[in-house]
C-alpha atoms as a PDB file:
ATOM      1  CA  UNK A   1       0.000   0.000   0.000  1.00  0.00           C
ATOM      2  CA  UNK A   2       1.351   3.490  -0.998  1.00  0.00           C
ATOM      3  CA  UNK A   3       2.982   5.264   2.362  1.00  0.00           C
ATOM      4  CA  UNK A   4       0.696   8.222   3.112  1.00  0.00           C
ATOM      5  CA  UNK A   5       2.152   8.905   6.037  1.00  0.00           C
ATOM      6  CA  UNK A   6       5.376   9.284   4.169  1.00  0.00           C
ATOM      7  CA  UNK A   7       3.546  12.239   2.140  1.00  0.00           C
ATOM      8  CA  UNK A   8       1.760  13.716   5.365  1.00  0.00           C
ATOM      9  CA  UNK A   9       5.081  14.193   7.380  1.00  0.00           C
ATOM     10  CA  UNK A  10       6.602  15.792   4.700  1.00  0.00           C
ATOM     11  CA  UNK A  11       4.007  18.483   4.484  1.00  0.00           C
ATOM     12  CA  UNK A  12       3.553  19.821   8.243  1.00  0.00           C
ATOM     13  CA  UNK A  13       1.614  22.964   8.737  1.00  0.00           C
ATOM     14  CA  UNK A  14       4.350  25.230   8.947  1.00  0.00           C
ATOM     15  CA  UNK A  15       5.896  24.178   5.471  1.00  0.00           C
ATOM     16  CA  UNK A  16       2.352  24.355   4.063  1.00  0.00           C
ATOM     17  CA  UNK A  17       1.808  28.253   5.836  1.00  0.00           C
ATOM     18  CA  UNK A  18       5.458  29.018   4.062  1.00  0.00           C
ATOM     19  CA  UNK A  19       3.784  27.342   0.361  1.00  0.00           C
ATOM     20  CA  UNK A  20       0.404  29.452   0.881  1.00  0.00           C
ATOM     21  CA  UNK A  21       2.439  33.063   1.473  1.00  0.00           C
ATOM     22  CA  UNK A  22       4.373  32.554  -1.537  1.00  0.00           C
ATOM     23  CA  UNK A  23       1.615  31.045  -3.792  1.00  0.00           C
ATOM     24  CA  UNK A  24      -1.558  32.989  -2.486  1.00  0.00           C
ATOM     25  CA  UNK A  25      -4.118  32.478   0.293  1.00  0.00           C
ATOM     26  CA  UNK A  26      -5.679  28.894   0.759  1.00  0.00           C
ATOM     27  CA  UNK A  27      -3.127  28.233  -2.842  1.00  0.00           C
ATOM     28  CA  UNK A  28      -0.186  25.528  -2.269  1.00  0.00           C
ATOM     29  CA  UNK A  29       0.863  24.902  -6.256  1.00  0.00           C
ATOM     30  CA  UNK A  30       1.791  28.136  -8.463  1.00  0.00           C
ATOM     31  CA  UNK A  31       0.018  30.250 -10.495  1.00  0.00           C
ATOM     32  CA  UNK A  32      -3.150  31.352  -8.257  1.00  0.00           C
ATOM     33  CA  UNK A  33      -6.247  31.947  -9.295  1.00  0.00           C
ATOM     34  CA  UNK A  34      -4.944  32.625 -12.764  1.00  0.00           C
ATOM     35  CA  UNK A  35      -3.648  29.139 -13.406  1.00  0.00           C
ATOM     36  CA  UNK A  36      -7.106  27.561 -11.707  1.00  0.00           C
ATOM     37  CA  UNK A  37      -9.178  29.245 -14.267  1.00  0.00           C
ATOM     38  CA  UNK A  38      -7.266  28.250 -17.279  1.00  0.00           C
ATOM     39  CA  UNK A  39      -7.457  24.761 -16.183  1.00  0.00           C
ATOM     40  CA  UNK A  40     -10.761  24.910 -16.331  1.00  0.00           C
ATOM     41  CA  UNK A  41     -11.757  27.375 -19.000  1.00  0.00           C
ATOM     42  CA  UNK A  42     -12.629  24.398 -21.111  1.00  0.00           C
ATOM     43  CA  UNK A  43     -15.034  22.246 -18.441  1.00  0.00           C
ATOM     44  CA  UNK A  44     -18.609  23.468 -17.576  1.00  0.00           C
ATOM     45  CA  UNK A  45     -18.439  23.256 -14.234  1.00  0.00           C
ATOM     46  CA  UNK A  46     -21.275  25.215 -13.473  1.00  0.00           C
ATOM     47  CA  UNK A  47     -23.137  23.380 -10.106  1.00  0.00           C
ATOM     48  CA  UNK A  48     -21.606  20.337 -10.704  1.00  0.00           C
ATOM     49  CA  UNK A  49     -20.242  18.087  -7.865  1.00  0.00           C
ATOM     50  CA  UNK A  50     -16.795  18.213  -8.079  1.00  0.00           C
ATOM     51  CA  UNK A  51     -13.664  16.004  -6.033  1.00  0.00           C
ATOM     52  CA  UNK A  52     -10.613  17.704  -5.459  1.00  0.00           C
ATOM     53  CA  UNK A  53      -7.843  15.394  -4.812  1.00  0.00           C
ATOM     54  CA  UNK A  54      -5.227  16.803  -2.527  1.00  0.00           C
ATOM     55  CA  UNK A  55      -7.295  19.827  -1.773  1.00  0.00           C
ATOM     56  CA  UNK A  56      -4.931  21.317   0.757  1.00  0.00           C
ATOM     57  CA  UNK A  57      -5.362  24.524   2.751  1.00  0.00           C
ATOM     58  CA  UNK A  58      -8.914  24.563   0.164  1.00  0.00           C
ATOM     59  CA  UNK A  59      -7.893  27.443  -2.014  1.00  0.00           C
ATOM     60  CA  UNK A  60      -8.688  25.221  -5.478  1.00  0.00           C
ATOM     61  CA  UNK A  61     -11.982  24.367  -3.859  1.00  0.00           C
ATOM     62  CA  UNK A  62     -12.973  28.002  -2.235  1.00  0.00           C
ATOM     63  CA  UNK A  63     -12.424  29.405  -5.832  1.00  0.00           C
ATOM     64  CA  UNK A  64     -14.337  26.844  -7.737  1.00  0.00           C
ATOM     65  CA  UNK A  65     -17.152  27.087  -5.935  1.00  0.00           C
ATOM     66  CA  UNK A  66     -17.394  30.776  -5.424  1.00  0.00           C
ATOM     67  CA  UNK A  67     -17.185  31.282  -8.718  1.00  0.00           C
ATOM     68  CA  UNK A  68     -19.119  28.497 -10.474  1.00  0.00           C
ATOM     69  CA  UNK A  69     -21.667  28.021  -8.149  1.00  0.00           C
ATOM     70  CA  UNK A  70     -20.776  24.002  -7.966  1.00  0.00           C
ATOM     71  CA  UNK A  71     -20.343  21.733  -4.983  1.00  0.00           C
ATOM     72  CA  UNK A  72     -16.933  21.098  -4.117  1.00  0.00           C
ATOM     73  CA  UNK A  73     -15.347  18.193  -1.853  1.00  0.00           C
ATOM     74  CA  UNK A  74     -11.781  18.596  -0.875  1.00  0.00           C
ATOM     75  CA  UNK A  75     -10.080  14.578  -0.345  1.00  0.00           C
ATOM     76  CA  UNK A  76      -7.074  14.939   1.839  1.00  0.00           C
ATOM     77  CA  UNK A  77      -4.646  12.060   3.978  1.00  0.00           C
ATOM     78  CA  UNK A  78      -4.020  15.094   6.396  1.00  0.00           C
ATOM     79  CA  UNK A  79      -6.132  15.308   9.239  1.00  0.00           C
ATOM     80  CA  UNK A  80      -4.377  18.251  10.279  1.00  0.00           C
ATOM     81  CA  UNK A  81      -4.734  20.061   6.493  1.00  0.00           C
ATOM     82  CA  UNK A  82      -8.459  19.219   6.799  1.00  0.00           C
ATOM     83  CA  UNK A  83      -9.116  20.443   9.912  1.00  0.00           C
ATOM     84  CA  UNK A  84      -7.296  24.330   8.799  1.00  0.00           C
ATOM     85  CA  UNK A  85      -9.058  24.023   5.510  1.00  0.00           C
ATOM     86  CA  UNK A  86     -12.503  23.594   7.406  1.00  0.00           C
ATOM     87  CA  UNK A  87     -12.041  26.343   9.791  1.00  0.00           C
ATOM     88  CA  UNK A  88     -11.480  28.736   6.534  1.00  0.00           C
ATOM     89  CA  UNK A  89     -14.549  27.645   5.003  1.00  0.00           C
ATOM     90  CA  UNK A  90     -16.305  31.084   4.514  1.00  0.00           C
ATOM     91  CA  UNK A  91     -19.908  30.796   5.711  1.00  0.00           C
ATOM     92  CA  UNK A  92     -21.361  31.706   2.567  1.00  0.00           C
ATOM     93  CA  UNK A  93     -19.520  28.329   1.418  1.00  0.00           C
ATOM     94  CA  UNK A  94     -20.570  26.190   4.039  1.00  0.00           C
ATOM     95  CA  UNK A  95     -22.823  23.544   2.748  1.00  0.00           C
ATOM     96  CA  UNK A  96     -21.086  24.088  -0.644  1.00  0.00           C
ATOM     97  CA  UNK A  97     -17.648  22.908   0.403  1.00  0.00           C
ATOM     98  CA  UNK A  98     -16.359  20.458   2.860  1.00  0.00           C
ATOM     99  CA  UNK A  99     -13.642  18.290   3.241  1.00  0.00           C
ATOM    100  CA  UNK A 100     -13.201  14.383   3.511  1.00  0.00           C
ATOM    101  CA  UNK A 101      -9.802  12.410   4.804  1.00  0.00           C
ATOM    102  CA  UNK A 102      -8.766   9.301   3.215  1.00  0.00           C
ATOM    103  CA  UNK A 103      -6.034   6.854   4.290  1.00  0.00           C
ATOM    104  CA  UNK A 104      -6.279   4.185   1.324  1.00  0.00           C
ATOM    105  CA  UNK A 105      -6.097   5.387  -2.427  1.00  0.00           C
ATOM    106  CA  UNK A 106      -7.496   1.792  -3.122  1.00  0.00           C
ATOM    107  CA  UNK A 107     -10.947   2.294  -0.970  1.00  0.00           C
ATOM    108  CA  UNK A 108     -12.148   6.152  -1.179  1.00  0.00           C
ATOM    109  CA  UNK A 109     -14.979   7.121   1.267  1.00  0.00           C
ATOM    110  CA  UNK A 110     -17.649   7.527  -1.496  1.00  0.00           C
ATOM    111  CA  UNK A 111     -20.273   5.772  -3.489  1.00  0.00           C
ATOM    112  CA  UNK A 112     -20.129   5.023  -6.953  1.00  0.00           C
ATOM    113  CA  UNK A 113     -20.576   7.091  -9.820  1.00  0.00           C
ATOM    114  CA  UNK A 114     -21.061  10.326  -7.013  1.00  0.00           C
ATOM    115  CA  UNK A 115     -19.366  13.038  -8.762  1.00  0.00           C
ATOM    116  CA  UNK A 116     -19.141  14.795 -12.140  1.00  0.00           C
ATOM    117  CA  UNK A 117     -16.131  16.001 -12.168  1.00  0.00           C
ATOM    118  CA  UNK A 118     -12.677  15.064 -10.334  1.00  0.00           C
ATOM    119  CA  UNK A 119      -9.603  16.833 -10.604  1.00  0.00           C
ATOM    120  CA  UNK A 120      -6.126  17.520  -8.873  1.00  0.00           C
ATOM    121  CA  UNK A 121      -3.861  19.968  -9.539  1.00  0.00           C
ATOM    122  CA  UNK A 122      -0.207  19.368  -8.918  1.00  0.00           C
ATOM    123  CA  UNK A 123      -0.262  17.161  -6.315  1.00  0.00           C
ATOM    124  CA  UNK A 124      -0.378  13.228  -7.781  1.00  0.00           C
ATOM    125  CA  UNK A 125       3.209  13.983  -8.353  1.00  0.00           C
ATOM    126  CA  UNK A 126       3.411  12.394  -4.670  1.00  0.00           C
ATOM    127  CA  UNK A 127       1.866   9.300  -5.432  1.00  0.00           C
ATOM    128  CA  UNK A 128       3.610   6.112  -7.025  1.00  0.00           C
ATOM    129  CA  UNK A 129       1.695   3.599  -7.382  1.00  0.00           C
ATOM    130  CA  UNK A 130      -1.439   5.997  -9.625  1.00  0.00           C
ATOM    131  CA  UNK A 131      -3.141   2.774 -11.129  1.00  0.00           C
ATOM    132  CA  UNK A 132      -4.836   1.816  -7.953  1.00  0.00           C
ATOM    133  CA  UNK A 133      -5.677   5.234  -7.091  1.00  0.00           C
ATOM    134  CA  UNK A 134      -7.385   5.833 -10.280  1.00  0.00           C
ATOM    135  CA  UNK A 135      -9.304   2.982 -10.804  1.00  0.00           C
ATOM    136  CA  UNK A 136     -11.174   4.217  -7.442  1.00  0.00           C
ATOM    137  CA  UNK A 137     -11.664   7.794  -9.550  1.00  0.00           C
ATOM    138  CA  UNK A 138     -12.872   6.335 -12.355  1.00  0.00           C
ATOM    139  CA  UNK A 139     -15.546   4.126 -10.396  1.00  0.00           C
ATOM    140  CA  UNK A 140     -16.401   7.585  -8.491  1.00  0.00           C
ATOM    141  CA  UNK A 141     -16.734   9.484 -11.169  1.00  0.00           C
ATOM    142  CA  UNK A 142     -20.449   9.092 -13.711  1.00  0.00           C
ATOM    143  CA  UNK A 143     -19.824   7.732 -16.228  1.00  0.00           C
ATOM    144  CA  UNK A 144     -20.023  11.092 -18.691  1.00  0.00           C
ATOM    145  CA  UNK A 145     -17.699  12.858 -16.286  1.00  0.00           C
ATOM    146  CA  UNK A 146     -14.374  14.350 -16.634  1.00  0.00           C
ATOM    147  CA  UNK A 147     -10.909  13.836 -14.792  1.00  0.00           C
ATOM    148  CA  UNK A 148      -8.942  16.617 -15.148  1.00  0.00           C
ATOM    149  CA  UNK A 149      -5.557  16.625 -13.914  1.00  0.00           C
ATOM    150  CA  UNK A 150      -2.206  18.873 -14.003  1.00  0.00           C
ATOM    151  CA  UNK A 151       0.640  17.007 -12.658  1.00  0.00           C
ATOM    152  CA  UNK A 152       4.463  17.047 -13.031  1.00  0.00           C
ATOM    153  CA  UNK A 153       6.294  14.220 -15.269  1.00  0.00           C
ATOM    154  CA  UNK A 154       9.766  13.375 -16.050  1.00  0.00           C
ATOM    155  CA  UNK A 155      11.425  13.144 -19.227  1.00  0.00           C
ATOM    156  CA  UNK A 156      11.816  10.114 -21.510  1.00  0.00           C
ATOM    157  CA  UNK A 157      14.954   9.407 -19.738  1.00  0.00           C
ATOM    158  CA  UNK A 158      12.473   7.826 -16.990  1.00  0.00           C
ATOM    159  CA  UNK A 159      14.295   9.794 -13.787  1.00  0.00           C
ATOM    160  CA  UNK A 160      14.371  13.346 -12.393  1.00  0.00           C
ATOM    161  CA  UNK A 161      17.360  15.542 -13.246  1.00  0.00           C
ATOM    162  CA  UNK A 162      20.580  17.231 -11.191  1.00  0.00           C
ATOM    163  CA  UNK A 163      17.690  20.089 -10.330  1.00  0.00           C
ATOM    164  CA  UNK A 164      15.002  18.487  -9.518  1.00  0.00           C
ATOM    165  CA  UNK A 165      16.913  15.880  -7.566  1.00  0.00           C
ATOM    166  CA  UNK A 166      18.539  18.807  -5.939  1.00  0.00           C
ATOM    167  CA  UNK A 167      14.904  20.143  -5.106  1.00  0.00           C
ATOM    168  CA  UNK A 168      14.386  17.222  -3.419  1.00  0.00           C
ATOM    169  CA  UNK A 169      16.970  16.936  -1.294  1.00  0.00           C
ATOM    170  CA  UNK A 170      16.756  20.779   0.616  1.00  0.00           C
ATOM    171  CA  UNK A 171      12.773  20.332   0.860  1.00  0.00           C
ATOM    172  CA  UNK A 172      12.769  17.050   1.403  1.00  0.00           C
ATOM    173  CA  UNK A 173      10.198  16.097  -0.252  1.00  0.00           C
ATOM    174  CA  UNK A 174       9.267  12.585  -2.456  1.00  0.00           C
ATOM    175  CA  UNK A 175       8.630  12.733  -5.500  1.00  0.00           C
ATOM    176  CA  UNK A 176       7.927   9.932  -8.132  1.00  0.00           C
ATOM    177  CA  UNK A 177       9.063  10.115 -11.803  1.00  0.00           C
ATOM    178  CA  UNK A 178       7.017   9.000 -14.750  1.00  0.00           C
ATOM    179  CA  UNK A 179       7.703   9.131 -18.193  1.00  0.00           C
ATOM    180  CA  UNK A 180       3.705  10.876 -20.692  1.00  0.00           C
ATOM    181  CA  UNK A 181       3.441   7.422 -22.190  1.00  0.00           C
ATOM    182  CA  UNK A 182       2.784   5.254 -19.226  1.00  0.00           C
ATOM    183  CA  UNK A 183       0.839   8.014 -17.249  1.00  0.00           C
ATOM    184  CA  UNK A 184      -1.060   7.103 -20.671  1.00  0.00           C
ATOM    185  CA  UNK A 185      -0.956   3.963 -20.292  1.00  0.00           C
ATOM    186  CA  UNK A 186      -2.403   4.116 -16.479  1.00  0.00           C
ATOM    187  CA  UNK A 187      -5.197   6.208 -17.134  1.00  0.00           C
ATOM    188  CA  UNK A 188      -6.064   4.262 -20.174  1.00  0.00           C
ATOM    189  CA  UNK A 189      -5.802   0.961 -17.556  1.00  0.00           C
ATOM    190  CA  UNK A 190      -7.823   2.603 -14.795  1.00  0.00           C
ATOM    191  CA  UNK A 191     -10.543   2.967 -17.931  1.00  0.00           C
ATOM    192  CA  UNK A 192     -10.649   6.552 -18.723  1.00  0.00           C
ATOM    193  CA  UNK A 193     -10.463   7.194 -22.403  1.00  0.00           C
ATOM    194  CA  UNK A 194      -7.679  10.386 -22.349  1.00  0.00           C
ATOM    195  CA  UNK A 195      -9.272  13.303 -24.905  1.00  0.00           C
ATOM    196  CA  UNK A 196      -6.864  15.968 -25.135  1.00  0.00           C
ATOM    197  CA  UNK A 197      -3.258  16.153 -23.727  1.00  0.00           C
ATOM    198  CA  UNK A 198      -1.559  19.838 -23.040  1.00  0.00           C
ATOM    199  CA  UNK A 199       1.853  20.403 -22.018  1.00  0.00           C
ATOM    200  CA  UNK A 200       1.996  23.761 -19.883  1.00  0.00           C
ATOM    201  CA  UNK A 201       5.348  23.488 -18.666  1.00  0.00           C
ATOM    202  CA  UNK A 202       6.089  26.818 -20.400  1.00  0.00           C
ATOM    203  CA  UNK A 203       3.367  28.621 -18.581  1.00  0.00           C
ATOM    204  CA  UNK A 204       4.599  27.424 -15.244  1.00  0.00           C
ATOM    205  CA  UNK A 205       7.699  28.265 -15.994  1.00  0.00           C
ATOM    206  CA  UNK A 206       6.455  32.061 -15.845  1.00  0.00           C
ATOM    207  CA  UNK A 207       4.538  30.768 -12.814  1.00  0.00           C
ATOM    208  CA  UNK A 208       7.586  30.260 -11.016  1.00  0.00           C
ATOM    209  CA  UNK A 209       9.787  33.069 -12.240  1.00  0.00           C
ATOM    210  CA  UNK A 210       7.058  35.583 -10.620  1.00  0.00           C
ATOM    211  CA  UNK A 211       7.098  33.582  -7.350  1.00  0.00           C
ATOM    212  CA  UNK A 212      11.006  34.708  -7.442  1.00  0.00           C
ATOM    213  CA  UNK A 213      10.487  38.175  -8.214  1.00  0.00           C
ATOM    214  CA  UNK A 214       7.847  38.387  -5.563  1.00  0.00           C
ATOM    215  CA  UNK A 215       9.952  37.014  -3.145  1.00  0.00           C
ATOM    216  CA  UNK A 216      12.778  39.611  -4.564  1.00  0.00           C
ATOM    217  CA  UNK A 217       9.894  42.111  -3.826  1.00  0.00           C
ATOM    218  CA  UNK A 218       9.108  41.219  -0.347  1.00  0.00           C
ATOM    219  CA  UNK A 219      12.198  39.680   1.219  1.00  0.00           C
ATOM    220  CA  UNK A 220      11.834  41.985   4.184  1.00  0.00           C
ATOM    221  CA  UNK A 221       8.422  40.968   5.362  1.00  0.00           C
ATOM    222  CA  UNK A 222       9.214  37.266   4.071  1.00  0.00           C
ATOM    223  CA  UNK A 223      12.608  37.200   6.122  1.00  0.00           C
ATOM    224  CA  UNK A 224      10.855  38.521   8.947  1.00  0.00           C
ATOM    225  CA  UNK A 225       8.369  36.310   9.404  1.00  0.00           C
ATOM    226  CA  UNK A 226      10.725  33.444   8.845  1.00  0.00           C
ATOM    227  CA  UNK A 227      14.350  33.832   8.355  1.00  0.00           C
ATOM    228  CA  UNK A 228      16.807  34.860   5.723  1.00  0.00           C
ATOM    229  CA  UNK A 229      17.517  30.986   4.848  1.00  0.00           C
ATOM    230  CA  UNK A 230      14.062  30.365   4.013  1.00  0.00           C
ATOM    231  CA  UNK A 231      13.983  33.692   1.636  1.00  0.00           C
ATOM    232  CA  UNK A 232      17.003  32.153  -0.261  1.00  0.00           C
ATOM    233  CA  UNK A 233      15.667  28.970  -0.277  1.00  0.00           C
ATOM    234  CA  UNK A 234      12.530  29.484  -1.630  1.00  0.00           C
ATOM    235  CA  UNK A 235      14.296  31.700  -3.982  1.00  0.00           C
ATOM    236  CA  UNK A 236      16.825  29.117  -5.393  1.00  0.00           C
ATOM    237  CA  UNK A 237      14.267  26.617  -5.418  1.00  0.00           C
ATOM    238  CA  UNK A 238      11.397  28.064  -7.156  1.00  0.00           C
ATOM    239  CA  UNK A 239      14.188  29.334 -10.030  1.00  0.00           C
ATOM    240  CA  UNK A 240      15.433  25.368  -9.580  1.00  0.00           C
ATOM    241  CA  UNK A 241      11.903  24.587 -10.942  1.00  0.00           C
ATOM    242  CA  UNK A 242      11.096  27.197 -13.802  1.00  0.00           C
ATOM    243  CA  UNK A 243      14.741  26.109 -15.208  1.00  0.00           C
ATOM    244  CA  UNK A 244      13.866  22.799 -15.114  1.00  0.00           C
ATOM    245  CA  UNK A 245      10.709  23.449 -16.770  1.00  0.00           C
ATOM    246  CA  UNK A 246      12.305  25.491 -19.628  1.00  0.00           C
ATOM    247  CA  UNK A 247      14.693  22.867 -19.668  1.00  0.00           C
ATOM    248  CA  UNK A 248      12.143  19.488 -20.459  1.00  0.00           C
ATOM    249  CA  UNK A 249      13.498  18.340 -17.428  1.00  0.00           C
ATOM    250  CA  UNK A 250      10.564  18.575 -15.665  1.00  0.00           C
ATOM    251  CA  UNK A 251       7.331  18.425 -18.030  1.00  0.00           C
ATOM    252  CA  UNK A 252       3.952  20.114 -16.540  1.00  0.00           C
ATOM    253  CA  UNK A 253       0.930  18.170 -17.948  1.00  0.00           C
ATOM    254  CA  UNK A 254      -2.515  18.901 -17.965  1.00  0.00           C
ATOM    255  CA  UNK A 255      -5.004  15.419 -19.074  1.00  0.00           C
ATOM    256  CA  UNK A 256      -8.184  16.094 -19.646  1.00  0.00           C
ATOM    257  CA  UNK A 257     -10.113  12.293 -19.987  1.00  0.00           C
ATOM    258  CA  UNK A 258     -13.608  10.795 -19.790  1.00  0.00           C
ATOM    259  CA  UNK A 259     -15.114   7.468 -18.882  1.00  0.00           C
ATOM    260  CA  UNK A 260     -17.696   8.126 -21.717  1.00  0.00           C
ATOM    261  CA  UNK A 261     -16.279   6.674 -25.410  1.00  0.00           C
ATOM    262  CA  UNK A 262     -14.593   9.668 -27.182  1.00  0.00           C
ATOM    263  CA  UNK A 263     -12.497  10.845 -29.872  1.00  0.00           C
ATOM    264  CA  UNK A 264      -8.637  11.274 -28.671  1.00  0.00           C
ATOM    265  CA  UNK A 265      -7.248  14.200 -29.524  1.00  0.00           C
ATOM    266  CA  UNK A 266      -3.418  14.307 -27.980  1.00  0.00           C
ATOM    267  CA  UNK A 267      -1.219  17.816 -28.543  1.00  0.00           C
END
């Protein structure tokens, strides 16, 4: 069974605080609000029930349905995440968003065919072993829904590079390589039929250059509130990344698939 502990104690609350005052309230993956919308420009989500896997401090979900007027449930393995993400809930939310914990990918705590959309954004990047996890989405999700995910892959070489591997290492963090033909291959597996396939790595490559120049912008309050060493960190990391990205070294997909038969269209 995947170890999601391992993933919990390498986000504690602190380190996800740090994420959310360089990304944006409630936000722990880059490109706020901005990058949320063009994932979605292309989904009617309009009162839908949505899943958000690896919802977070609930920033994703908050947006979605203030915006779009659609239920929204945030699935998280932190008790601790779930429990700040619920005491944000704005009270003209509540009843619209809420948030569930899981602690198997292979037995999620809902009934079949419950929602109409599911989607995670930068966060499956954790998990290794994605077949099991998705054949649970795909028997959650009805059967004309849509999974819509943005997630980071490797090259064709199959492993992460010097940077990435270097990222790693001074966050401390785990994360698992895989090459865009056998994510293919898994999603095809967990039967979803994969319509369109984008590769944004160039946006979030911007993404990640304006998180630097931010933190250029505000290393006085930033230092402040934590230390010099985290300013540079965060600095030299999130530069780490958009190189990386500019580099094909680390690929930023977005997969857009169905469990409804379709025509694939792969870019």
């Amino acid at each position: 069974m995947e170890n999601l502990k391992l993933i919990v104690d390498e986000y504690p609350l602190n380190y996800c605080f740090m994420l959310e005052d360089v990304y944006g309230k409630g936000l722990m993956s880059e490109g706020g609000t901005k990058a949320i919308d063009e994932m979605f420009k292309n989904v009617n989500i309009n009162g839908k029930r949505i899943l958000d896997v690896g919802s977070g401090l609930g920033g994703l979900a908050f947006h979605l349905s203030r915006k779009f007027n659609c239920k929204v449930v945030g699935l998280e393995i932190n008790q601790k995440m779930i429990e700040e993400a619920q005491s944000r809930t704005p009270f003209n939310l509540k009843g619209k968003v809420n948030f569930k914990l899981y602690d198997d990918i292979g037995s999620l705590p809902f009934k079949d065919s419950e929602f109409d959309l599911i989607c995670s954004k930068g966060v499956l990047v954790h998990v290794n072993n994605k077949l099991i996890l998705f054949k649970e989405l795909n028997r959650i999700l009805k059967n004309d829904g849509t999974f819509l995910i943005i997630d980071w892959l490797c090259s064709d070489k199959g492993c992460w590079g010097d940077k990435i591997k270097k990222l790693c290492e001074m966050e401390g963090l785990t994360l698992c390589p895989i090459v865009k033909a056998r994510y293919l291959e898994i999603l095809q597996e967990a039967g979803f039929n994969v319509e369109k396939v984008c590769d944004c790595s160039s946006d979030y490559a911007d993404y990640n250059m304006a998180l630097v120049n931010c933190l250029r912008e505000n290393q006085n309050e930033f230092v402040k509130k934590y230390n010099k060493q985290a300013w540079q960190d965060n600095i030299d990391g999130y530069r780490m990344i958009s190189e990386s990205q500019r580099e094909g070294e680390l690929i930023v997909m977005e997969f857009t698939s169905s469990k409804s038969p379709s025509s694939i269209n792969l870019q």
